[in-house]
PDB file of N, CA and C in Angstrom:
ATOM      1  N   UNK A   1     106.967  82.724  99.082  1.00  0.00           N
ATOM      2  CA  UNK A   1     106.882  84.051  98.516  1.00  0.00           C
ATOM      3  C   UNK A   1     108.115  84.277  97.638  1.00  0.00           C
ATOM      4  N   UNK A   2     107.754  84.637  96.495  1.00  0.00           N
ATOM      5  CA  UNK A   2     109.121  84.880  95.805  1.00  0.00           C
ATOM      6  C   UNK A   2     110.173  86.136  96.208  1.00  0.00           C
ATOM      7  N   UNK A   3     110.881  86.086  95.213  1.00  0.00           N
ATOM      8  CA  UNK A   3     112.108  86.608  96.153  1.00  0.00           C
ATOM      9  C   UNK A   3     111.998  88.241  95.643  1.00  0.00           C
ATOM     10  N   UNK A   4     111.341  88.577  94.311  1.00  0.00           N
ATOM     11  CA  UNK A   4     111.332  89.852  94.145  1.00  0.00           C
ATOM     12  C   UNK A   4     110.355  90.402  95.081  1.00  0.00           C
ATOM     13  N   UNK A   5     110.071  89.992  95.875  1.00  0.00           N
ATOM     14  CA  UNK A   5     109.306  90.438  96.758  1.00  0.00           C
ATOM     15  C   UNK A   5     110.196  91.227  98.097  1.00  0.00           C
ATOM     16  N   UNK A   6     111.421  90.370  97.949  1.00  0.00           N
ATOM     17  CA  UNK A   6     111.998  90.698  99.228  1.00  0.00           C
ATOM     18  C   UNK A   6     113.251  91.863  99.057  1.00  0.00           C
ATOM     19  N   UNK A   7     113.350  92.882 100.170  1.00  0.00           N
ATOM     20  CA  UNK A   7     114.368  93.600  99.771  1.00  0.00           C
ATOM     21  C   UNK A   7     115.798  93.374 100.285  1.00  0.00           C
ATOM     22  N   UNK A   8     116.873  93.087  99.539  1.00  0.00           N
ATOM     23  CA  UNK A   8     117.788  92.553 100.269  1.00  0.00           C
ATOM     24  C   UNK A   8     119.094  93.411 100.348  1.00  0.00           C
ATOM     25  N   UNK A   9     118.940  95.216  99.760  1.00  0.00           N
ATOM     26  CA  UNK A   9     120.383  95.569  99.362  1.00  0.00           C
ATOM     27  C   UNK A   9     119.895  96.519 101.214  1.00  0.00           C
ATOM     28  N   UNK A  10     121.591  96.445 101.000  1.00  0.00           N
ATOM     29  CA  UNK A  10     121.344  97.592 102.699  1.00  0.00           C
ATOM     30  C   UNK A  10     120.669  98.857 102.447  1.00  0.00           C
ATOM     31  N   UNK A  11     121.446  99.348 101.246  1.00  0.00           N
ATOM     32  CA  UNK A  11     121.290 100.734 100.766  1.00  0.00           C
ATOM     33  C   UNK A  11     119.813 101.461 100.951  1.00  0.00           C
ATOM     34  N   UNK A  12     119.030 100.318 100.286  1.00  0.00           N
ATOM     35  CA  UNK A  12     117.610  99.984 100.748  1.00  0.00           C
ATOM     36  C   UNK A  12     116.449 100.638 101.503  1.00  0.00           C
ATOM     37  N   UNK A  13     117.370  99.251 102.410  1.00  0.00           N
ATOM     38  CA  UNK A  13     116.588  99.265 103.944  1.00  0.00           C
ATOM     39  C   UNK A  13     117.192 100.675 104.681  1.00  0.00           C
ATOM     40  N   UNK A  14     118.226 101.212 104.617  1.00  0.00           N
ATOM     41  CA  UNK A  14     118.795 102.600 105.037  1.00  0.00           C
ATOM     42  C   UNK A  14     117.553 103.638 104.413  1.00  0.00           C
ATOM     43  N   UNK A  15     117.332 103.401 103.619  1.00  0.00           N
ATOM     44  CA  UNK A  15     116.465 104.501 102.882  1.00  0.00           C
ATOM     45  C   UNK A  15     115.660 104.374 103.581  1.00  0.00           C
ATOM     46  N   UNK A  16     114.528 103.467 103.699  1.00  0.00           N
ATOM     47  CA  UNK A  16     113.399 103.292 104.480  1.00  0.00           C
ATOM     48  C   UNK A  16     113.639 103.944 105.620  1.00  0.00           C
ATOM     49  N   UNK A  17     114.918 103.695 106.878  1.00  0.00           N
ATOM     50  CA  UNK A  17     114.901 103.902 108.147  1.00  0.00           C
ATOM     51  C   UNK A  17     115.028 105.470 107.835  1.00  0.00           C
ATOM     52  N   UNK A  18     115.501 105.784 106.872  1.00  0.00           N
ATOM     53  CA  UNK A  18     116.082 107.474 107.014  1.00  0.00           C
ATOM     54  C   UNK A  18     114.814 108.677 106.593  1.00  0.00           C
ATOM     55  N   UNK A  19     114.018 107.299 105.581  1.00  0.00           N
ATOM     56  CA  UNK A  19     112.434 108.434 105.837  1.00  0.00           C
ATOM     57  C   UNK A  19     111.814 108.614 106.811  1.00  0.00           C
ATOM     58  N   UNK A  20     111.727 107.546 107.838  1.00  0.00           N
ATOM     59  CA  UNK A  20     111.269 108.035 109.465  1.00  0.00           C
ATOM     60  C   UNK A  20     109.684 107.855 109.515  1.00  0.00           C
ATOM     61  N   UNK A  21     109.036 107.684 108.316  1.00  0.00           N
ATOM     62  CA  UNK A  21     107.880 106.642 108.503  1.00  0.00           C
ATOM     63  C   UNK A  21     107.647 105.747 108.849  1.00  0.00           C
ATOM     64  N   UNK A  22     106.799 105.253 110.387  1.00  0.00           N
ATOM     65  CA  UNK A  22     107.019 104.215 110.954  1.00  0.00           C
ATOM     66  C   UNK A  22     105.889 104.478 111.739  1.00  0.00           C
ATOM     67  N   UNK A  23     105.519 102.886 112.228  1.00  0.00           N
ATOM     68  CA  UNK A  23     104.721 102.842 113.074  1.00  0.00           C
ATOM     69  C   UNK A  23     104.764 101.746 113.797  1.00  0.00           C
ATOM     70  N   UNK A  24     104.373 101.581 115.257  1.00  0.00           N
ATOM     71  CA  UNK A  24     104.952 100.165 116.378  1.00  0.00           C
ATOM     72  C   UNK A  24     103.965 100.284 117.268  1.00  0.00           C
ATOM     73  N   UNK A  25     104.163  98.960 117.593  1.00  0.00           N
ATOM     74  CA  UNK A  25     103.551  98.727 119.158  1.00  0.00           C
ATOM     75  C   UNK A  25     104.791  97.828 119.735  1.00  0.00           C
ATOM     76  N   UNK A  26     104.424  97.004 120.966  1.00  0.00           N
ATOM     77  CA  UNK A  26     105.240  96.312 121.851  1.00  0.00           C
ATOM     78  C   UNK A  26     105.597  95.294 121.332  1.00  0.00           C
ATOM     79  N   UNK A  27     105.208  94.499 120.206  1.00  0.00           N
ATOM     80  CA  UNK A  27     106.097  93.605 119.392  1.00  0.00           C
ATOM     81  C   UNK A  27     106.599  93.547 117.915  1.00  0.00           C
ATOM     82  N   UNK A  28     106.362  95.094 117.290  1.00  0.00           N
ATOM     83  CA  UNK A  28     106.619  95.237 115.822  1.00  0.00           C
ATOM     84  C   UNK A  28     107.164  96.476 115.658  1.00  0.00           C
ATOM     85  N   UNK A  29     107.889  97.035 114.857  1.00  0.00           N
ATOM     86  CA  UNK A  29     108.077  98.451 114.435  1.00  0.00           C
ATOM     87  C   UNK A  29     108.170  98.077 113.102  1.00  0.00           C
ATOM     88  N   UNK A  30     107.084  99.003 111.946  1.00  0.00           N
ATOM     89  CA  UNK A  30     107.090  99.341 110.520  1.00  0.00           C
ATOM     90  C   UNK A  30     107.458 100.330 110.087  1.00  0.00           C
ATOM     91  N   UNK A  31     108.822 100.335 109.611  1.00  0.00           N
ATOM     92  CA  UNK A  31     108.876 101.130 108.687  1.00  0.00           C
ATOM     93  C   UNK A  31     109.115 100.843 107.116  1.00  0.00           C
ATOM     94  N   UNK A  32     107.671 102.375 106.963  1.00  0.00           N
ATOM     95  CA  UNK A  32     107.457 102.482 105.139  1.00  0.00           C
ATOM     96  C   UNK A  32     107.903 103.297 104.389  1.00  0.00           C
ATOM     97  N   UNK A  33     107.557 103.053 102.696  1.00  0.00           N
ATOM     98  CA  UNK A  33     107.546 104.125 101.999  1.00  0.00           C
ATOM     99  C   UNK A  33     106.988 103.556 100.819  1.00  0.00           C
ATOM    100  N   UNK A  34     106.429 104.477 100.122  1.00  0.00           N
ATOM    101  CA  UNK A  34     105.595 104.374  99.132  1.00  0.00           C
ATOM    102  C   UNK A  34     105.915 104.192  97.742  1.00  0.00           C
ATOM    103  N   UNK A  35     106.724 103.835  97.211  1.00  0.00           N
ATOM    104  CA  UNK A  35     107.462 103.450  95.825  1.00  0.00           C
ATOM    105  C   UNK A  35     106.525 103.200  94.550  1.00  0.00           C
ATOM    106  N   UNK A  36     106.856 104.358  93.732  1.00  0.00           N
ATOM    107  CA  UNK A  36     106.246 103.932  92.392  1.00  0.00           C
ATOM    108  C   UNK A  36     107.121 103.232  91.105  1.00  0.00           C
ATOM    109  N   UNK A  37     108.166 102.839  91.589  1.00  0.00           N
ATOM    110  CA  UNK A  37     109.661 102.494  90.471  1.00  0.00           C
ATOM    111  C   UNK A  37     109.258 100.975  90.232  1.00  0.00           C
ATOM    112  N   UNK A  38     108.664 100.210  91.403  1.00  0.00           N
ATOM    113  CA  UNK A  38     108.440  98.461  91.622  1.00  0.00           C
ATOM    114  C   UNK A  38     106.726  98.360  91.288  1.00  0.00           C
ATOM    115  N   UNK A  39     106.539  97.674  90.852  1.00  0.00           N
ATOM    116  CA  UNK A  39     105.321  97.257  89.718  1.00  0.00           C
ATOM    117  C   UNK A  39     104.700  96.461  91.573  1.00  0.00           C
ATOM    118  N   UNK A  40     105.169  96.001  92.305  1.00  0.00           N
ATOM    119  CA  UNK A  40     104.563  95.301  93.526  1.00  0.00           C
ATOM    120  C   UNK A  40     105.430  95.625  94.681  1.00  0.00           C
ATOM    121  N   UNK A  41     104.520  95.386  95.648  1.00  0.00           N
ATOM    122  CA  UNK A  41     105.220  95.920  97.059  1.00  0.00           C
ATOM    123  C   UNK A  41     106.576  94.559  97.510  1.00  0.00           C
ATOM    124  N   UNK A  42     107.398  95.215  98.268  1.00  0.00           N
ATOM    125  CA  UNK A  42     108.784  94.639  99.027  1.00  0.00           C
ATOM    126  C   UNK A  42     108.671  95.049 100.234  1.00  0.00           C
ATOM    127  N   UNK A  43     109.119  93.884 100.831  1.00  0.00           N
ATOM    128  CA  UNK A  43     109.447  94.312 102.345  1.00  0.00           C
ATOM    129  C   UNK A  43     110.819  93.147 103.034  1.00  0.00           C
ATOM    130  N   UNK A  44     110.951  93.392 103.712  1.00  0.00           N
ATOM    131  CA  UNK A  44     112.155  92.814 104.545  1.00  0.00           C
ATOM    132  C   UNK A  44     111.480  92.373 105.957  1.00  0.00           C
ATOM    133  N   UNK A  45     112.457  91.701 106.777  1.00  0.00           N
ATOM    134  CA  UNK A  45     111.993  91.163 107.988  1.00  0.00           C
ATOM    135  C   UNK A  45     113.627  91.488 108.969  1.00  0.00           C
ATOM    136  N   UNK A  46     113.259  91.721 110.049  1.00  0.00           N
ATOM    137  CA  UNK A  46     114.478  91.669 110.739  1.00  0.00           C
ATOM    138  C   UNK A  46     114.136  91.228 112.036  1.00  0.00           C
ATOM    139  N   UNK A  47     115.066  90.111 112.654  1.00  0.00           N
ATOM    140  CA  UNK A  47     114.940  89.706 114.310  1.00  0.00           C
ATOM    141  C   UNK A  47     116.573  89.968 114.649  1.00  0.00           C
ATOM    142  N   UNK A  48     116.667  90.013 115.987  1.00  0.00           N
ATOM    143  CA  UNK A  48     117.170  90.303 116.345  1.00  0.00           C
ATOM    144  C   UNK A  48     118.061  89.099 117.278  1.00  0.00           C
ATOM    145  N   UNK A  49     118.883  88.623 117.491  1.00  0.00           N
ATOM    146  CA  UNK A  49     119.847  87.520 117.923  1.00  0.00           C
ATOM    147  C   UNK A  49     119.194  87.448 119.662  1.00  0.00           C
ATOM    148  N   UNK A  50     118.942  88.424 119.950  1.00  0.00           N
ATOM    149  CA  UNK A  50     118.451  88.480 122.161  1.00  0.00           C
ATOM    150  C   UNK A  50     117.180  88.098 121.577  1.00  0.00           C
ATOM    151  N   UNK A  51     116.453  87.594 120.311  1.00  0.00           N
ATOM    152  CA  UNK A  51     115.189  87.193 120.440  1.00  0.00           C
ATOM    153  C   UNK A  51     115.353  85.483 120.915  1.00  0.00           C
ATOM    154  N   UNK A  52     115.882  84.632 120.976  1.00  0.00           N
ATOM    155  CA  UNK A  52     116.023  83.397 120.668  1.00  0.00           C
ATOM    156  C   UNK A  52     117.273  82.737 119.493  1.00  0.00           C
ATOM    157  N   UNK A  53     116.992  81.467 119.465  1.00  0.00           N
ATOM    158  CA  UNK A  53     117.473  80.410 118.573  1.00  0.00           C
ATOM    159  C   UNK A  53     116.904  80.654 117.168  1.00  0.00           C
ATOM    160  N   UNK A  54     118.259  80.290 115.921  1.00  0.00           N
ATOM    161  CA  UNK A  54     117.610  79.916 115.098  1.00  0.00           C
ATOM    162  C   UNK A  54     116.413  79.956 114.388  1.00  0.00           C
ATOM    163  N   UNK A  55     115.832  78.549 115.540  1.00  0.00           N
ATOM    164  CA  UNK A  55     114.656  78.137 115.172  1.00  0.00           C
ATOM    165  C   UNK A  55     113.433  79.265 115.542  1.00  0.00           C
ATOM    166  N   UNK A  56     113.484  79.580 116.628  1.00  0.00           N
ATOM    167  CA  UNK A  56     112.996  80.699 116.554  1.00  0.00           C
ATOM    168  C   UNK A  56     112.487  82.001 115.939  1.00  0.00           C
ATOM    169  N   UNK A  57     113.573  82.718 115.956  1.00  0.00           N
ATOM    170  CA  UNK A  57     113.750  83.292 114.811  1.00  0.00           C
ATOM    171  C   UNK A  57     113.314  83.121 113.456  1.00  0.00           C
ATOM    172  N   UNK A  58     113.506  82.384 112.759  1.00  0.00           N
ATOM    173  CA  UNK A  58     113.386  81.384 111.691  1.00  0.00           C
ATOM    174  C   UNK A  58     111.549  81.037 112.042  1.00  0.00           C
ATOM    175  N   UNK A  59     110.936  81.285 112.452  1.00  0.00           N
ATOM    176  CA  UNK A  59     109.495  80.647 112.899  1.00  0.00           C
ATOM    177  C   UNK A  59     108.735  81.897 112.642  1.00  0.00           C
ATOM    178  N   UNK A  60     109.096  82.899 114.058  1.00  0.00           N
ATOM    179  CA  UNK A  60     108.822  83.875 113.486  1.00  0.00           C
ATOM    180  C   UNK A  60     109.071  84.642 112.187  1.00  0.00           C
ATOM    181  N   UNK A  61     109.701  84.730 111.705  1.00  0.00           N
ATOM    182  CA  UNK A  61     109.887  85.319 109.966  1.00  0.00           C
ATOM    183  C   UNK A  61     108.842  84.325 109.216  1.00  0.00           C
ATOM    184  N   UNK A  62     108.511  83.135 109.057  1.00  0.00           N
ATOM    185  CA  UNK A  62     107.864  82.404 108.787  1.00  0.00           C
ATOM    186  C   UNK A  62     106.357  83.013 108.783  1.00  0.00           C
ATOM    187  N   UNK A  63     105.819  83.113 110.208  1.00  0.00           N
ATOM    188  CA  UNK A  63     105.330  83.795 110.469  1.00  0.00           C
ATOM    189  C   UNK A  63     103.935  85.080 109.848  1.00  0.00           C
ATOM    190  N   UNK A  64     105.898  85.715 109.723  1.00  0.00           N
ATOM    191  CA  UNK A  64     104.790  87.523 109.634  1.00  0.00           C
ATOM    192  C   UNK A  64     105.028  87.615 107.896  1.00  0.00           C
ATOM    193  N   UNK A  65     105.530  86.230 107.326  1.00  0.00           N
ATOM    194  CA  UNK A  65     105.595  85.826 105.631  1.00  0.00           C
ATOM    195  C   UNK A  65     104.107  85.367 105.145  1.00  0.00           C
ATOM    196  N   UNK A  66     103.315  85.080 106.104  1.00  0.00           N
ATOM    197  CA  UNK A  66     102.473  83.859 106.296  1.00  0.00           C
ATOM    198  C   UNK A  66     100.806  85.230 105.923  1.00  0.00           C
ATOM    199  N   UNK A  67     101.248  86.026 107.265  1.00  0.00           N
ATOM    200  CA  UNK A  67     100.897  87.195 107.310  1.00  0.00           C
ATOM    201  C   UNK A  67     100.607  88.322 106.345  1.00  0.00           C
ATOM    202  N   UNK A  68     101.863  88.374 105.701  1.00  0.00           N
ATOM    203  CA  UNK A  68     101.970  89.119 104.573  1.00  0.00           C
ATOM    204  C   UNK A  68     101.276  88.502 103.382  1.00  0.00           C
ATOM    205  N   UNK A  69     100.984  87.302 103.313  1.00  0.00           N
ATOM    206  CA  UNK A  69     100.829  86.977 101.917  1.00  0.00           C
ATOM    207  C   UNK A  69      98.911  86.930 102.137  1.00  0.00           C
ATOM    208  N   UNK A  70      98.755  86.639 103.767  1.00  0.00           N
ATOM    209  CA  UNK A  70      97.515  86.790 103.569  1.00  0.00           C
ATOM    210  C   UNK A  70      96.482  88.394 103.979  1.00  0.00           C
ATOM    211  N   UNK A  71      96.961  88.845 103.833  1.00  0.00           N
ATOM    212  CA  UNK A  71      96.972  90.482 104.009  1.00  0.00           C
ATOM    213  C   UNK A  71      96.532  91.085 102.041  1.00  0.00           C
ATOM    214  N   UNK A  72      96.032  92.258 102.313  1.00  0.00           N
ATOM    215  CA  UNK A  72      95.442  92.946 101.294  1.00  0.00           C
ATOM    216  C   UNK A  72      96.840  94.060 100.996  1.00  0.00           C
ATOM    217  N   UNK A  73      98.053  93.398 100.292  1.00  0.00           N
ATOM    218  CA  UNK A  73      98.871  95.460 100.530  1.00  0.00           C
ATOM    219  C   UNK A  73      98.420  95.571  99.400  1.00  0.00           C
ATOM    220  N   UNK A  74      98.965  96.959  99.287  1.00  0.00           N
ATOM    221  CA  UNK A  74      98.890  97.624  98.565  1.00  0.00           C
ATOM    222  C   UNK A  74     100.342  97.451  97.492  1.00  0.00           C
ATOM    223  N   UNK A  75     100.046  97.901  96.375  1.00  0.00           N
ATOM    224  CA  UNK A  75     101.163  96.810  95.142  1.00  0.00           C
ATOM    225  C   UNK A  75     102.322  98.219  95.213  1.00  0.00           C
ATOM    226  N   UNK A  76     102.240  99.736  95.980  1.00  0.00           N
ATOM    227  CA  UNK A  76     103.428 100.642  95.707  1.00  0.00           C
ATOM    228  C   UNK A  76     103.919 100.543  96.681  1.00  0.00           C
ATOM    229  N   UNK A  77     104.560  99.736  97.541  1.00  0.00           N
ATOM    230  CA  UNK A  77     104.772 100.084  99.096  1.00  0.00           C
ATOM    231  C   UNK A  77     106.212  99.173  99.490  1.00  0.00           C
ATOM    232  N   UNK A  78     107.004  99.668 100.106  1.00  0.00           N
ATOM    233  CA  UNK A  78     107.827  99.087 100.763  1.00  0.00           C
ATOM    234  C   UNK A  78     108.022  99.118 102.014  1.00  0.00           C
ATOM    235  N   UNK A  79     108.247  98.244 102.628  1.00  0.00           N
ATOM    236  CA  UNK A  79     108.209  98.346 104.417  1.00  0.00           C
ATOM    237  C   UNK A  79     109.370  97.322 104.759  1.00  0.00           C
ATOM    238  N   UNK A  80     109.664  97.646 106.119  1.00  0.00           N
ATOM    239  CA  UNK A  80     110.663  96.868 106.920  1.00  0.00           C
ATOM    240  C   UNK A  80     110.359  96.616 108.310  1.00  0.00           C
ATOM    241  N   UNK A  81     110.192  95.512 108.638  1.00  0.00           N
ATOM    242  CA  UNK A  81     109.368  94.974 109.556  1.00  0.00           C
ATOM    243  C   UNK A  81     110.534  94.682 110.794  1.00  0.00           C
ATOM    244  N   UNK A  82     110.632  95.325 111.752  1.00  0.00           N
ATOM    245  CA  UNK A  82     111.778  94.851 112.628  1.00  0.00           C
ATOM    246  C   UNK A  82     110.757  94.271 114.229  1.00  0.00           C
ATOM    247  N   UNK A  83     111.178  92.934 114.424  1.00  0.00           N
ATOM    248  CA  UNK A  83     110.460  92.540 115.782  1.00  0.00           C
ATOM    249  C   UNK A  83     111.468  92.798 116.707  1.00  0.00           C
ATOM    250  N   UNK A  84     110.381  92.922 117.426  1.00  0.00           N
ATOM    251  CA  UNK A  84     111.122  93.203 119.337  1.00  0.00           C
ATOM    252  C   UNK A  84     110.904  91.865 119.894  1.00  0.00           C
ATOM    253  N   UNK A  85     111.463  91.675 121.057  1.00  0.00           N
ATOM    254  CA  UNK A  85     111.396  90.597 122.125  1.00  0.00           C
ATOM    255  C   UNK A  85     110.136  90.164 122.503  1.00  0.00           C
ATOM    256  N   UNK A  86     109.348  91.173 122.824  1.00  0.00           N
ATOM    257  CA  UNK A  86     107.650  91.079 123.257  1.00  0.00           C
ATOM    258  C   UNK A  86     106.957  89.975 122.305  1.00  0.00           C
ATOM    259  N   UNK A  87     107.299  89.833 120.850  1.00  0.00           N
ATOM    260  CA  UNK A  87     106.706  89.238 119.863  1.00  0.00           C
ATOM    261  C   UNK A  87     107.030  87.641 120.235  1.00  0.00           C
ATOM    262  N   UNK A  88     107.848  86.922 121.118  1.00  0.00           N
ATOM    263  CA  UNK A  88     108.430  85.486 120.969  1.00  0.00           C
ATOM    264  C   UNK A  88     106.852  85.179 121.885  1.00  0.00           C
ATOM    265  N   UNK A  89     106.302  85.836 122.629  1.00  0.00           N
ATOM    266  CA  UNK A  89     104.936  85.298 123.988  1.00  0.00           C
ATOM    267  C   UNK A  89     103.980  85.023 122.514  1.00  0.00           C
ATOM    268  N   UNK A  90     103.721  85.874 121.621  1.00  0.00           N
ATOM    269  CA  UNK A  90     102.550  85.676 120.718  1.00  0.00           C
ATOM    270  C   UNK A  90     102.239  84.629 119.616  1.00  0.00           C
ATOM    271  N   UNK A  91     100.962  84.094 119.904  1.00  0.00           N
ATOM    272  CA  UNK A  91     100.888  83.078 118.669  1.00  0.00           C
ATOM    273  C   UNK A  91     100.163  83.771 116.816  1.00  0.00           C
ATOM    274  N   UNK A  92     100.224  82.806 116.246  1.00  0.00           N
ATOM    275  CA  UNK A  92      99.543  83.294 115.047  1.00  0.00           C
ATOM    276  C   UNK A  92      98.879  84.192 115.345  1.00  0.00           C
ATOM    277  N   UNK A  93      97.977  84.115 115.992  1.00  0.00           N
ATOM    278  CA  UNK A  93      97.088  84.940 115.906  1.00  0.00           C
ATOM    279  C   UNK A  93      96.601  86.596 116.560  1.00  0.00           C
ATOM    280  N   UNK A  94      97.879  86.650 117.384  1.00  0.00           N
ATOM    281  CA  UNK A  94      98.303  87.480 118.026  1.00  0.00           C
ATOM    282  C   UNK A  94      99.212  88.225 116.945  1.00  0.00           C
ATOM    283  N   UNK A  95     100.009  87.471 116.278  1.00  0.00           N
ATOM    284  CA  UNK A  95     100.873  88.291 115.466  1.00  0.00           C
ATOM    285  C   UNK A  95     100.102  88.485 114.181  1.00  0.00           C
ATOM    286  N   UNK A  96      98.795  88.201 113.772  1.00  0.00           N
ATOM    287  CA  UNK A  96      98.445  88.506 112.646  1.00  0.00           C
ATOM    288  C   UNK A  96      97.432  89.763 113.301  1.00  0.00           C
ATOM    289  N   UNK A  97      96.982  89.839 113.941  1.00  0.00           N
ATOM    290  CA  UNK A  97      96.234  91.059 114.420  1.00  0.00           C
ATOM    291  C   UNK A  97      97.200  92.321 114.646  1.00  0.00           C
ATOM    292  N   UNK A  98      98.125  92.433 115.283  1.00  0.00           N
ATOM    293  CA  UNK A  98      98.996  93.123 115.780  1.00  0.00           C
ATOM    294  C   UNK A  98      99.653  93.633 114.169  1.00  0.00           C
ATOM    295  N   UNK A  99      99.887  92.954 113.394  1.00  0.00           N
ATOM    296  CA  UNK A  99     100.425  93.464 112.430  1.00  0.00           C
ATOM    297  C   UNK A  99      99.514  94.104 111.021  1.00  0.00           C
ATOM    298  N   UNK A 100      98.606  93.505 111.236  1.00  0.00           N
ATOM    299  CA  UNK A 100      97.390  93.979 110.267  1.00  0.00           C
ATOM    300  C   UNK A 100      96.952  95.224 110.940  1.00  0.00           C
ATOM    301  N   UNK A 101      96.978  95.637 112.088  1.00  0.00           N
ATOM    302  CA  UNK A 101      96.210  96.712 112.969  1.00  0.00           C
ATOM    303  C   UNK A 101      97.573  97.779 112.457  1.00  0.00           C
ATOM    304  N   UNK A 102      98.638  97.493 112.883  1.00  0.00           N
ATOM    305  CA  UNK A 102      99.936  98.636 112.047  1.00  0.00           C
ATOM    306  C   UNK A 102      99.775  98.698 110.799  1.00  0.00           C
ATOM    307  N   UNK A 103      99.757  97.788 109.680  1.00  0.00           N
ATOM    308  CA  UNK A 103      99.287  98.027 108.204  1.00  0.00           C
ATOM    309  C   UNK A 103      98.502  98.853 108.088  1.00  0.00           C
ATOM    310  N   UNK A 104      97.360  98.948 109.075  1.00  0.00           N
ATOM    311  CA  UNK A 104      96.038  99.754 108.682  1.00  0.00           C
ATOM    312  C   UNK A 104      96.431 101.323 109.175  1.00  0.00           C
ATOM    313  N   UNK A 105      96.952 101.031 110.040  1.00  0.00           N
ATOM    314  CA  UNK A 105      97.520 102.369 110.694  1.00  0.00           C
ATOM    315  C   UNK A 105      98.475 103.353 109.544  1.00  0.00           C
ATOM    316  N   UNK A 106      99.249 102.366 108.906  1.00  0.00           N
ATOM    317  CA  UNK A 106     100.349 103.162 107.958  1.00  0.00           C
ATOM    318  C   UNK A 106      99.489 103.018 106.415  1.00  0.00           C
ATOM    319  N   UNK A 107      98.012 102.787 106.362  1.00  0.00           N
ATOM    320  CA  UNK A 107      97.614 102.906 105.267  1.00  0.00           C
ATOM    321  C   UNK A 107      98.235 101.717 103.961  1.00  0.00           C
ATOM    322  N   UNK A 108      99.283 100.784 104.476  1.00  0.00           N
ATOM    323  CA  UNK A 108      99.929  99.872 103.761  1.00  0.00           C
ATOM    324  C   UNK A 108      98.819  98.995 102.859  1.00  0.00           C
ATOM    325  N   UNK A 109      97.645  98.348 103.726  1.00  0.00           N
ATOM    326  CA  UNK A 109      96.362  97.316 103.166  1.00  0.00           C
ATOM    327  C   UNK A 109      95.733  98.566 102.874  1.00  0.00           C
ATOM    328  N   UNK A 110      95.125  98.049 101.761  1.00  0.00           N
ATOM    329  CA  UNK A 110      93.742  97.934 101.092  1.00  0.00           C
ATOM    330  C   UNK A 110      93.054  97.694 101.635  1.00  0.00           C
ATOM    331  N   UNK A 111      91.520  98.609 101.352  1.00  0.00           N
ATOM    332  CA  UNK A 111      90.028  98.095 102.504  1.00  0.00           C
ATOM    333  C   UNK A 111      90.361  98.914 103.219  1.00  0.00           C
TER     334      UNK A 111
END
């Protein structure tokens, strides 16, 4: 996935957390916002160090990238994807349901 895709300034991701649009279950919390300034949607990923190794880590982000690209968003949207601990038990396919079911919830996908 290319990189204008990804959001990398803090300033950012502060914005997102400080609009308070969000939505979670036991292994994801999304938070969005709706941006008309970016011609395509951005999002970020965050794990957390008590999730595991590295590799881990690094798997999952992989992951919910994998996810994202095969997902319908919507091209005004920015989100920040922070996993919890609960998420290391789930496979693909657990984490592509779980996260498509919050997309749909925050109106993020299309369809």
């Amino acid at each position: 996935m290319k990189k204008e895709y990804r959001i990398k300034k803090n300033k950012e991701i502060e914005t997102l957390l400080s609009q308070k649009k969000q939505v979670g279950n036991s292994s994801f919390s999304v938070y969005y916002s709706f941006n008309q300034k970016e011609p395509h949607f951005r999002f970020a990923i965050s794990v957390p160090k008590k999730y595991g190794t590295a590799v881990d880590r690094n798997r999952i982000k992989r992951r919910i990238r994998e996810v994202i690209k095969t997902a319908n968003i919507r091209e005004v949207v920015d989100f920040f994807i922070i996993v919890k601990i609960p998420a290391k038990l789930a496979n693909y396919e657990d984490i592509y349901k779980s996260l498509t079911n919050l997309f749909a919830r925050a109106k993020i996908i299309e369809g």
